[in-house]
C-alpha atoms as a PDB file:
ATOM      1  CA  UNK A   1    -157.086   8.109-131.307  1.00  0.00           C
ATOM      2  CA  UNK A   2    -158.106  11.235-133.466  1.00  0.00           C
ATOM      3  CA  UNK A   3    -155.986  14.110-133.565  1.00  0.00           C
ATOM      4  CA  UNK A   4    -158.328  15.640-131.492  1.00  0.00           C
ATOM      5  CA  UNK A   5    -158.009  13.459-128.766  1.00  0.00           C
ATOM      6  CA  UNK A   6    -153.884  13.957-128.985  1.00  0.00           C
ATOM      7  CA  UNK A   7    -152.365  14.891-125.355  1.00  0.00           C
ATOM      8  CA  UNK A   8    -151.103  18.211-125.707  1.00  0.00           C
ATOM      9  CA  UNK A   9    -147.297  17.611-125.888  1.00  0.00           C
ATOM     10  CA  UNK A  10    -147.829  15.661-128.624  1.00  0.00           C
ATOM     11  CA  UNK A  11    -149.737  17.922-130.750  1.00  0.00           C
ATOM     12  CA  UNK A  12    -146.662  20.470-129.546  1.00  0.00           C
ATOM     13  CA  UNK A  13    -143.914  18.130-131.019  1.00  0.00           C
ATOM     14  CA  UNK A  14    -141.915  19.580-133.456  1.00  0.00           C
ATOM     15  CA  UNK A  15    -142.605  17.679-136.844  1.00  0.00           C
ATOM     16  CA  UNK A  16    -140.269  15.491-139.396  1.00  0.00           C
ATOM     17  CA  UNK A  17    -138.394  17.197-141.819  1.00  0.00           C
ATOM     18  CA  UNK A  18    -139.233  14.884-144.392  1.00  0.00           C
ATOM     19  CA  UNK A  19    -141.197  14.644-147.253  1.00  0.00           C
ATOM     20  CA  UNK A  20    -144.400  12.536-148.628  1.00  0.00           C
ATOM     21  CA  UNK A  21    -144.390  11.312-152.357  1.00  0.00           C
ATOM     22  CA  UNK A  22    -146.819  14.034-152.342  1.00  0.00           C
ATOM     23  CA  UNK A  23    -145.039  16.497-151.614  1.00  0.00           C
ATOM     24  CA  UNK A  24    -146.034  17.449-148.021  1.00  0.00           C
ATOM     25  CA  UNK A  25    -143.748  17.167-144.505  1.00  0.00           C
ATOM     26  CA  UNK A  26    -144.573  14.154-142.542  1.00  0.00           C
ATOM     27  CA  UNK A  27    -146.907  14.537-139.690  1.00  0.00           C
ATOM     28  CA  UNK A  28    -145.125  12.201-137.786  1.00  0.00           C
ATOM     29  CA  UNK A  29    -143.508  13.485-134.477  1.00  0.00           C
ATOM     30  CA  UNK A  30    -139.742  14.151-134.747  1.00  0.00           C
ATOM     31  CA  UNK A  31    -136.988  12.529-132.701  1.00  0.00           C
ATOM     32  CA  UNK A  32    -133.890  14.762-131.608  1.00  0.00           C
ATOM     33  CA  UNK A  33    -132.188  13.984-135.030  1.00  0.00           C
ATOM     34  CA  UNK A  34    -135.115  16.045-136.749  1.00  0.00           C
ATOM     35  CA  UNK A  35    -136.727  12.897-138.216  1.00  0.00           C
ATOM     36  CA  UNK A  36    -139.938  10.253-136.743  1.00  0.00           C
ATOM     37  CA  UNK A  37    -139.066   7.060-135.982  1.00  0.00           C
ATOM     38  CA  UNK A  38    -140.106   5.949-139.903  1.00  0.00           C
ATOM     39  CA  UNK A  39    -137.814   8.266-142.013  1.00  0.00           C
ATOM     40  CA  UNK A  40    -134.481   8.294-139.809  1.00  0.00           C
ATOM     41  CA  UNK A  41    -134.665   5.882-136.881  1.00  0.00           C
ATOM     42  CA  UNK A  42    -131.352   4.060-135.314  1.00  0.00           C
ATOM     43  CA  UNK A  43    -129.248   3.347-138.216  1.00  0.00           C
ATOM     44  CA  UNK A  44    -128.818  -0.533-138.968  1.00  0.00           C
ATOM     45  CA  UNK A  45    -126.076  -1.324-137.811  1.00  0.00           C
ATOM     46  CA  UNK A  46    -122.786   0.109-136.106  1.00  0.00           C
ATOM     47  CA  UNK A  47    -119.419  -0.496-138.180  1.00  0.00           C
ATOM     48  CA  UNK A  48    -117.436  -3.758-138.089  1.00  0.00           C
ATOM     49  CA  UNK A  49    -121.190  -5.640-137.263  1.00  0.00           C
ATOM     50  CA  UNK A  50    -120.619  -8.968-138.723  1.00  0.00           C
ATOM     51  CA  UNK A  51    -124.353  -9.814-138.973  1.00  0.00           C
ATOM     52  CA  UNK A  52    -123.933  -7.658-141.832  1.00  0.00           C
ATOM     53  CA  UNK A  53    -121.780  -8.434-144.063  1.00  0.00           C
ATOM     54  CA  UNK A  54    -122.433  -9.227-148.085  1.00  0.00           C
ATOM     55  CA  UNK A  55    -122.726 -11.937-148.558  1.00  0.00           C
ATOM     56  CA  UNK A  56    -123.818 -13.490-151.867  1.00  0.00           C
ATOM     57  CA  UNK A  57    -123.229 -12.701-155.893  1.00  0.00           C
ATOM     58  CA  UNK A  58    -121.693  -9.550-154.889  1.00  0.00           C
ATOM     59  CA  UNK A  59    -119.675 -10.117-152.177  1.00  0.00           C
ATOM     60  CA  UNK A  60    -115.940  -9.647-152.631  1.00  0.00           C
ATOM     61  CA  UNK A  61    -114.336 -13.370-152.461  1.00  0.00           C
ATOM     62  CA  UNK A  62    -117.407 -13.916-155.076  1.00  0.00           C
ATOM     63  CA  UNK A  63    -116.086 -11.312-157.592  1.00  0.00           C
ATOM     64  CA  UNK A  64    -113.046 -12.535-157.235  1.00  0.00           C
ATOM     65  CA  UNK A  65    -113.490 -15.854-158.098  1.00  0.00           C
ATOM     66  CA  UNK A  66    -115.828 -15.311-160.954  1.00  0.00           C
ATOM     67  CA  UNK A  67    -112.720 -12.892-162.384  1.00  0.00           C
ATOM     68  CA  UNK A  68    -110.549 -15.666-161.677  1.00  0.00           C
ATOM     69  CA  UNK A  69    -112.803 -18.334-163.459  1.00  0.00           C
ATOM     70  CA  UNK A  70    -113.193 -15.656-166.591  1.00  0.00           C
ATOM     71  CA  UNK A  71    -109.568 -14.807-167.321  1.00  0.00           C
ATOM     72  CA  UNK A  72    -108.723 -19.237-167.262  1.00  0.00           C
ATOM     73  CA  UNK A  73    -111.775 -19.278-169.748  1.00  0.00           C
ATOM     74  CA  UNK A  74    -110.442 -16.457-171.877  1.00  0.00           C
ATOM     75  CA  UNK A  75    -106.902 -18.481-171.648  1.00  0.00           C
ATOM     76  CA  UNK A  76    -108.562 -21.777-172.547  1.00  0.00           C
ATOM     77  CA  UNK A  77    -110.475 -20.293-175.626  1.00  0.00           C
ATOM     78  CA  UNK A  78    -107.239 -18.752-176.626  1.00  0.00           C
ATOM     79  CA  UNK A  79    -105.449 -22.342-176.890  1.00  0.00           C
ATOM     80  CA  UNK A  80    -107.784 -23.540-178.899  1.00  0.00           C
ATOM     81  CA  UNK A  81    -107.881 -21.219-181.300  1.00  0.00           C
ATOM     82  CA  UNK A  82    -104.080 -21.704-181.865  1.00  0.00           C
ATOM     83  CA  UNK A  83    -104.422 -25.480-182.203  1.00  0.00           C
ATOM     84  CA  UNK A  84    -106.929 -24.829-184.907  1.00  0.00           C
END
């Protein structure tokens, strides 16, 4: 559908605030929050949502363990310098 052919609320719409890598506002149609569905939609996710937590090389219990596992090797290289 050109932009011609647009029904006549649409074409009415107020516009998304944002901005192109060009430079210009978005031509999208904007949603009561002030941006299109694209540049501000429903957030991803509501707080305390366990489907997303880290999970991975940074999560916390990760860090912690690699700490753990780099102070014992900074011990161990320690003792062997004073039994040499």
């Amino acid at each position: 559908m050109s932009r011609a052919e647009q029904p006549q609320s649409l074409k009415q719409a107020r516009r998304c605030l944002a901005r192109t890598r060009k430079g210009t506002a978005c031509q999208c149609p904007a949603m009561p929050n002030g941006r299109c569905r694209i540049h501000g939609g429903l957030s991803p996710g509501v707080p305390g949502n366990q489907n997303a937590l880290k999970h991975g090389r940074y999560s916390r219990d990760y860090l912690a363990i690699r700490r753990a596992v780099a102070e014992m090797r900074r011990e161990l290289h320690s003792l062997k310098k004073q039994m040499d």
